[in-house]
N, C-alpha and C. Protein backbone atom coordinates (compact mmCIF):
# COMPACT_ATOMS: atom_id res chain seq x y z
N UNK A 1 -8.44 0.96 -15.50
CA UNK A 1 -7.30 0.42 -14.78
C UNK A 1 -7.20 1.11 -13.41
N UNK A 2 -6.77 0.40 -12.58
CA UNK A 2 -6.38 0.79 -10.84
C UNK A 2 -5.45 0.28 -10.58
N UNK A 3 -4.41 0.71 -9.50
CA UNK A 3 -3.12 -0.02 -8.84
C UNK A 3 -3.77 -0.12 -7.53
N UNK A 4 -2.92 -0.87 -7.29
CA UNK A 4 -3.33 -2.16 -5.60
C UNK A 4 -1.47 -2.00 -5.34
N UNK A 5 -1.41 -1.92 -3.35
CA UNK A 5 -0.49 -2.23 -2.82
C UNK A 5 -0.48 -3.71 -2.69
N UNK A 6 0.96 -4.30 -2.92
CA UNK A 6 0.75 -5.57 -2.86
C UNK A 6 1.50 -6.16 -1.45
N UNK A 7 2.09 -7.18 -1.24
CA UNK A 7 2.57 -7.62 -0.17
C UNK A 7 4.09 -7.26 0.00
N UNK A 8 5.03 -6.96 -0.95
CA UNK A 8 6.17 -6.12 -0.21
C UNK A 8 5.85 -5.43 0.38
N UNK A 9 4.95 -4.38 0.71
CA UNK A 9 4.65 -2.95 1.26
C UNK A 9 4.76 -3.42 2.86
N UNK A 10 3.97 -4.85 2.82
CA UNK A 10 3.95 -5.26 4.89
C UNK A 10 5.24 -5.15 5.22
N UNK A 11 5.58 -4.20 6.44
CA UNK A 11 6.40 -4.66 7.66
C UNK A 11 7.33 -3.70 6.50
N UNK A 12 7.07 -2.96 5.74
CA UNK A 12 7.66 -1.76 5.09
C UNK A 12 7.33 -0.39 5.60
N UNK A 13 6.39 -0.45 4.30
CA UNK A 13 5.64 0.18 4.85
C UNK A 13 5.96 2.35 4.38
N UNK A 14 7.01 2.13 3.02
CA UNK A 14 7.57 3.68 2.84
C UNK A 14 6.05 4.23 2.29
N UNK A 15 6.24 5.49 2.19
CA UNK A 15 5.12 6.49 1.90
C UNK A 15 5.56 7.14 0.89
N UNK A 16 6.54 6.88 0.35
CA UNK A 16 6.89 8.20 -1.07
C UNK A 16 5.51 8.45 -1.75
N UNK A 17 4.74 7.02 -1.90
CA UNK A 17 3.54 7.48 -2.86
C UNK A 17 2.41 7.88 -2.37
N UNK A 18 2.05 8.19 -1.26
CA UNK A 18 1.30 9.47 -0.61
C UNK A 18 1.51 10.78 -0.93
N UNK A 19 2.57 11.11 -1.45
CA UNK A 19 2.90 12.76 -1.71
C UNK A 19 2.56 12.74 -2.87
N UNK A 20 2.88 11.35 -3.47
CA UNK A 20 2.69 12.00 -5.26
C UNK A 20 1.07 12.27 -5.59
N UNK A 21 0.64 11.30 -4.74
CA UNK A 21 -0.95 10.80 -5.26
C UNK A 21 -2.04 12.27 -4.91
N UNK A 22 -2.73 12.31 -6.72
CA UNK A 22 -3.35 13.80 -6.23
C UNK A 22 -4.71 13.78 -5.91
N UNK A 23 -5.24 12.10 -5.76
CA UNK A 23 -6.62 12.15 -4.81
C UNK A 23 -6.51 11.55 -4.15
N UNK A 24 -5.43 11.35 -2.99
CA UNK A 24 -5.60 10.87 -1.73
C UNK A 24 -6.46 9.38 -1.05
N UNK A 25 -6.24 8.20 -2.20
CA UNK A 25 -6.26 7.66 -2.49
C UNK A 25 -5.76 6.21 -1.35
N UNK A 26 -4.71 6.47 -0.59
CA UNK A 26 -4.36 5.78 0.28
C UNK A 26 -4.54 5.81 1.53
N UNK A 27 -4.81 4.41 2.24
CA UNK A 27 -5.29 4.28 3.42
C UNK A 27 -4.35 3.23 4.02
N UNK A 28 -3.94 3.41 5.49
CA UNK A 28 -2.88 2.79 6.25
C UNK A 28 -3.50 2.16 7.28
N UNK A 29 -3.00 0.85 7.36
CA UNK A 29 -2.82 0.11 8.16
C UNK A 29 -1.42 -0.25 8.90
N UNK A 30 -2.09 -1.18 10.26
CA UNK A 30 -0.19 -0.87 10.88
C UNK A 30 0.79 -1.15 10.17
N UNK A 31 1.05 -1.57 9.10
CA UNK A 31 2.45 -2.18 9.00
C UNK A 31 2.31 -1.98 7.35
N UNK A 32 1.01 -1.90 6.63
CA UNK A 32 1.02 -1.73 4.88
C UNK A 32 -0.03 -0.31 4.60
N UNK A 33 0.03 0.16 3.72
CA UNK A 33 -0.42 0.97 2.82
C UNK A 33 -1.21 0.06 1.90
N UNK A 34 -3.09 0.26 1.59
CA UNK A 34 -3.92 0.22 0.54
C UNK A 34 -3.67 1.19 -0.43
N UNK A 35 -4.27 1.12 -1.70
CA UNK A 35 -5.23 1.80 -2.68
C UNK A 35 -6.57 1.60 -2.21
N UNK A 36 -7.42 2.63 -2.16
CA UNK A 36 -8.90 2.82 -2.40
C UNK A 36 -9.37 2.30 -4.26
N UNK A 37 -9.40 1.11 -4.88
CA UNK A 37 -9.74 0.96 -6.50
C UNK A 37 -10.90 1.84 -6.51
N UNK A 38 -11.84 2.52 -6.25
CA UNK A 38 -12.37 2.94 -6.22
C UNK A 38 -12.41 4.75 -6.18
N UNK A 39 -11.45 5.05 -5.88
CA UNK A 39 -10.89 6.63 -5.73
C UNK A 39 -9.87 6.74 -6.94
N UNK A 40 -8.88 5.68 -7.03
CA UNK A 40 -7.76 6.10 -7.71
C UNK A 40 -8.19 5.97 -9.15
N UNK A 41 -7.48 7.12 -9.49
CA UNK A 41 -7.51 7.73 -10.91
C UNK A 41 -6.56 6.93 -12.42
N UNK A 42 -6.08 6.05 -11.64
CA UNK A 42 -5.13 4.91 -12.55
C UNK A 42 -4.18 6.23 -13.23
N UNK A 43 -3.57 7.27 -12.71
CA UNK A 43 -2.47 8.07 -13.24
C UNK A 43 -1.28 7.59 -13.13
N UNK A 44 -0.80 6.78 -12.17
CA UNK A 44 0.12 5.90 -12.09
C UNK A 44 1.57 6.52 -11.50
N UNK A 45 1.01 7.80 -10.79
CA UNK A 45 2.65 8.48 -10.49
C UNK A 45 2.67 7.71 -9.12
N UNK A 46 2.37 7.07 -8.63
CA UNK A 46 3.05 6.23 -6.83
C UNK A 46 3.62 4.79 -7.73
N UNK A 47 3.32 4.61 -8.58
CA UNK A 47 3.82 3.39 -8.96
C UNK A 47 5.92 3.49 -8.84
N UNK A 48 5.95 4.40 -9.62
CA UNK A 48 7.24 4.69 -9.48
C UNK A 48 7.80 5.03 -8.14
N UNK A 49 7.21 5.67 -7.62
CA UNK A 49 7.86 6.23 -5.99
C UNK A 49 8.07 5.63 -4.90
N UNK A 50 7.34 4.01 -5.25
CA UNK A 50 7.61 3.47 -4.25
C UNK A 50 8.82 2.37 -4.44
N UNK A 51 10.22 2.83 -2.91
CA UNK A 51 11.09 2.25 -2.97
C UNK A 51 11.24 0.57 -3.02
N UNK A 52 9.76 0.19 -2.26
CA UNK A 52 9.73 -1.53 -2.27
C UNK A 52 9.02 -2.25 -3.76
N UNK A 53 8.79 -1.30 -4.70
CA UNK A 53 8.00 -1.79 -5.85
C UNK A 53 6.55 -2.54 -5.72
N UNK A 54 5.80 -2.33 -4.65
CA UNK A 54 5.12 -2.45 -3.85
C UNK A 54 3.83 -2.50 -4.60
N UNK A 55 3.75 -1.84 -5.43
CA UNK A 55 2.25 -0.83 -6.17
C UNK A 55 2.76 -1.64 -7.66
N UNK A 56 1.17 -2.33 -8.06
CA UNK A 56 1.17 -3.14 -9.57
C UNK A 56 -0.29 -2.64 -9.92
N UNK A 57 -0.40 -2.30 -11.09
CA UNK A 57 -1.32 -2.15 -12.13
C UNK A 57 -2.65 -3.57 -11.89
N UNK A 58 -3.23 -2.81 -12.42
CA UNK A 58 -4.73 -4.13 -11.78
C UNK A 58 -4.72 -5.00 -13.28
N UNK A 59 -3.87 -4.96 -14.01
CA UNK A 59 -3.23 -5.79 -15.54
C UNK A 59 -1.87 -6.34 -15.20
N UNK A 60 -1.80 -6.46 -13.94
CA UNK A 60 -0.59 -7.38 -13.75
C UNK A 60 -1.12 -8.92 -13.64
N UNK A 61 -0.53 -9.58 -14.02
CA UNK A 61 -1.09 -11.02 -13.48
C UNK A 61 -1.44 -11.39 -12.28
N UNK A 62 -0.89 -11.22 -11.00
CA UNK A 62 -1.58 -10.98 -10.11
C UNK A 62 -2.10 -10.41 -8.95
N UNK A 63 -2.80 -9.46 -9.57
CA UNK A 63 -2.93 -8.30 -9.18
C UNK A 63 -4.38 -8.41 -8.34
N UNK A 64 -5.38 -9.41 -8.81
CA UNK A 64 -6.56 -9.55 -8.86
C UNK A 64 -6.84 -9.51 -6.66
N UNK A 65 -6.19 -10.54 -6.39
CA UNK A 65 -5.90 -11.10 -5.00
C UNK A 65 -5.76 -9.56 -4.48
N UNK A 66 -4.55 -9.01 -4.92
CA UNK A 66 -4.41 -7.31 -4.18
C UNK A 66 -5.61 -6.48 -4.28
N UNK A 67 -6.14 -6.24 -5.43
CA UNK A 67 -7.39 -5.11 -5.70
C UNK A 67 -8.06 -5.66 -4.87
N UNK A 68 -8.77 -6.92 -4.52
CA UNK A 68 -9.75 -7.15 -3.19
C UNK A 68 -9.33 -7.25 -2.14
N UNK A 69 -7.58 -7.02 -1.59
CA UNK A 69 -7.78 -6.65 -0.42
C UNK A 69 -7.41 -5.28 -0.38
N UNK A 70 -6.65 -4.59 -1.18
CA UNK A 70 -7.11 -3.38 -0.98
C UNK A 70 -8.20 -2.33 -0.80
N UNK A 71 -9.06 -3.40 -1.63
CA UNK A 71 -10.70 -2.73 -1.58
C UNK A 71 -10.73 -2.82 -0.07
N UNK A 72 -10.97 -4.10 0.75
CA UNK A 72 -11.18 -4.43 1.68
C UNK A 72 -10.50 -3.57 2.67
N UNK A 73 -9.66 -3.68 2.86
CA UNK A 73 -9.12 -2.55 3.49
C UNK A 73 -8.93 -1.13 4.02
N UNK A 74 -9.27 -0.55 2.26
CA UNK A 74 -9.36 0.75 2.39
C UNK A 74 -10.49 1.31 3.07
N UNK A 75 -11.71 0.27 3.23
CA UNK A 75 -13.07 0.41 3.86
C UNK A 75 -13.04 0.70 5.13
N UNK A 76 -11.89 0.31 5.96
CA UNK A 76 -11.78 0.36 7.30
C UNK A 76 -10.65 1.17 7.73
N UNK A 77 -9.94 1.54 6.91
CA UNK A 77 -8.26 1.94 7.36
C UNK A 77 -8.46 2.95 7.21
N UNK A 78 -7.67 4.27 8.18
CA UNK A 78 -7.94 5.89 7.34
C UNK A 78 -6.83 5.90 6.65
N UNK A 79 -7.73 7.01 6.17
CA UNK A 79 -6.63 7.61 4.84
C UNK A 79 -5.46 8.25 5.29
N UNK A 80 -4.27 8.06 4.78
CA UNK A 80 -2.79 8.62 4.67
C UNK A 80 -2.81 10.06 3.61
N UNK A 81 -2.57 11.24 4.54
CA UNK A 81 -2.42 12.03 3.43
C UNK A 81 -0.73 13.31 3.20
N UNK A 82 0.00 12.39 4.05
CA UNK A 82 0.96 12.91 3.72
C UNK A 82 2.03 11.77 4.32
N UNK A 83 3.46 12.01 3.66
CA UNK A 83 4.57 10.69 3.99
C UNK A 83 4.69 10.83 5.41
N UNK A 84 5.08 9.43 6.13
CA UNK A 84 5.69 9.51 7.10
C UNK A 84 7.15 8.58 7.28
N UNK A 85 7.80 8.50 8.32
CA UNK A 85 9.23 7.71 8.14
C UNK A 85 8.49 6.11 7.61
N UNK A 86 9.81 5.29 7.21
CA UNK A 86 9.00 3.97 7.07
C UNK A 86 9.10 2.92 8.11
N UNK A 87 8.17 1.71 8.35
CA UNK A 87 8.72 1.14 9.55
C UNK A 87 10.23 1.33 10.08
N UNK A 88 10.52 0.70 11.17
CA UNK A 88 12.02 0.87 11.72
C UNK A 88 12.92 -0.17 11.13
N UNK A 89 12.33 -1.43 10.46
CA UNK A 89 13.13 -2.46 10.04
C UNK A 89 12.82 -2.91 8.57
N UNK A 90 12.38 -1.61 8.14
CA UNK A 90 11.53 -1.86 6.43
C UNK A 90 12.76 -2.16 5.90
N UNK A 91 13.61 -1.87 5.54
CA UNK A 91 14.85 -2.38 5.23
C UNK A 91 15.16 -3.77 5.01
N UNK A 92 15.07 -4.46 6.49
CA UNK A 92 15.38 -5.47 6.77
C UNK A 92 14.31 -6.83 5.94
N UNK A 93 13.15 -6.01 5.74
CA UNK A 93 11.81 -6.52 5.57
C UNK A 93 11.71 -6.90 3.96
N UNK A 94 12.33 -5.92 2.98
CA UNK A 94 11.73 -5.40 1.78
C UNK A 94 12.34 -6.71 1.16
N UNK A 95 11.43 -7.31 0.35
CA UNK A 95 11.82 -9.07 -0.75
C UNK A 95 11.29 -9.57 0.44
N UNK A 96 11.37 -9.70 1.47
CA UNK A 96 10.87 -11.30 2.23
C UNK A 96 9.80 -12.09 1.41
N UNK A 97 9.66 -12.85 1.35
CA UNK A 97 8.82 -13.45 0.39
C UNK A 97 7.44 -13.96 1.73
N UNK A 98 6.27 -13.90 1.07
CA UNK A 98 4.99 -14.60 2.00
C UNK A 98 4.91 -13.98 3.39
N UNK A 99 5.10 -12.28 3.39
CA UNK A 99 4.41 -11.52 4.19
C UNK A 99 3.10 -11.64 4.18
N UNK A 100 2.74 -11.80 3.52
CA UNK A 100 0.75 -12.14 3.43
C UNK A 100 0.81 -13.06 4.72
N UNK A 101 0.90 -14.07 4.57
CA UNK A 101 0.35 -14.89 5.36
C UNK A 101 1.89 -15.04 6.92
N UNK A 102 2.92 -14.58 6.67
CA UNK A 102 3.77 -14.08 8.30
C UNK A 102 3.68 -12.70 8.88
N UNK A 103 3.32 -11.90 7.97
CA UNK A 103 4.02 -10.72 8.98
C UNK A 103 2.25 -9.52 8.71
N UNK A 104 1.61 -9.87 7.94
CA UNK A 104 0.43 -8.92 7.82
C UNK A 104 -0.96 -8.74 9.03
N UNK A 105 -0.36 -7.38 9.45
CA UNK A 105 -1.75 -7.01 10.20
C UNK A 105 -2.85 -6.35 9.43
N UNK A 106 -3.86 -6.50 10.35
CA UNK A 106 -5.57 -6.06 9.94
C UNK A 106 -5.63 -4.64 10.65
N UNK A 107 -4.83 -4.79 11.41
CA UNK A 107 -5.17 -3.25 12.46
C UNK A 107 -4.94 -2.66 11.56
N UNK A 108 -5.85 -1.15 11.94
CA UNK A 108 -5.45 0.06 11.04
C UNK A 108 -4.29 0.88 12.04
N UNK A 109 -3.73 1.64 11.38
CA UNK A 109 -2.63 2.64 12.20
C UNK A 109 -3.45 3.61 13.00
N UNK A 110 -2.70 3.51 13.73
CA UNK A 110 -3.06 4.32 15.15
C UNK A 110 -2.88 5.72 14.45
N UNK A 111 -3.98 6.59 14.71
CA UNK A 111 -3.80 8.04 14.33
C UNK A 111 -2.87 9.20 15.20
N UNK A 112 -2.82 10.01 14.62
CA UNK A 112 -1.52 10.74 15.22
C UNK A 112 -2.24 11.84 16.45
């Protein structure tokens, strides 16, 4: 088993589950947070931490769509290894329904 960020996370974007995660596992893009399926240890402590419910088990129904773009993703995006604030309007953002296809960028985040 692996967890995948799914599409609440766009134009969110919180980090609680960067601190929990103990192999560093996540990679950022501008506006969402990946899983690496490939790194993560399926321990499952970011599942809980994240405030947008964002993070589903790769045994969710559909989960399948997320694990390949998180794969995809994590290939190009660097890794996140500690929290940062969350977007400025994650708030405003979190439930919108069909961020996938309105509000999701490809860019990776600009490094610090």
């Amino acid at each position: 088993m692996t967890y995948a960020v799914t599409d609440n996370c766009i134009a969110c974007k919180y980090t609680d589950c960067v601190d929990v995660c103990p192999v560093d596992c996540f990679y950022e893009g501008e506006n969402m947070l990946v899983i690496d399926p490939s790194e993560c240890i399926d321990c499952g402590v970011c599942e809980p931490e994240c405030p947008a419910d964002a993070i589903v088990a790769d045994t969710d129904p559909n989960a399948e769509k997320w694990v390949a773009l998180n794969t995809k993703y994590a290939a190009v995006w660097p890794v996140i290894l500690s929290s940062k604030d969350p977007l400025p309007d994650a708030d405003d953002h979190d439930g919108t329904p069909n961020k996938l296809e309105t509000l999701f960028s490809e860019a990776p985040a600009e490094q610090d």
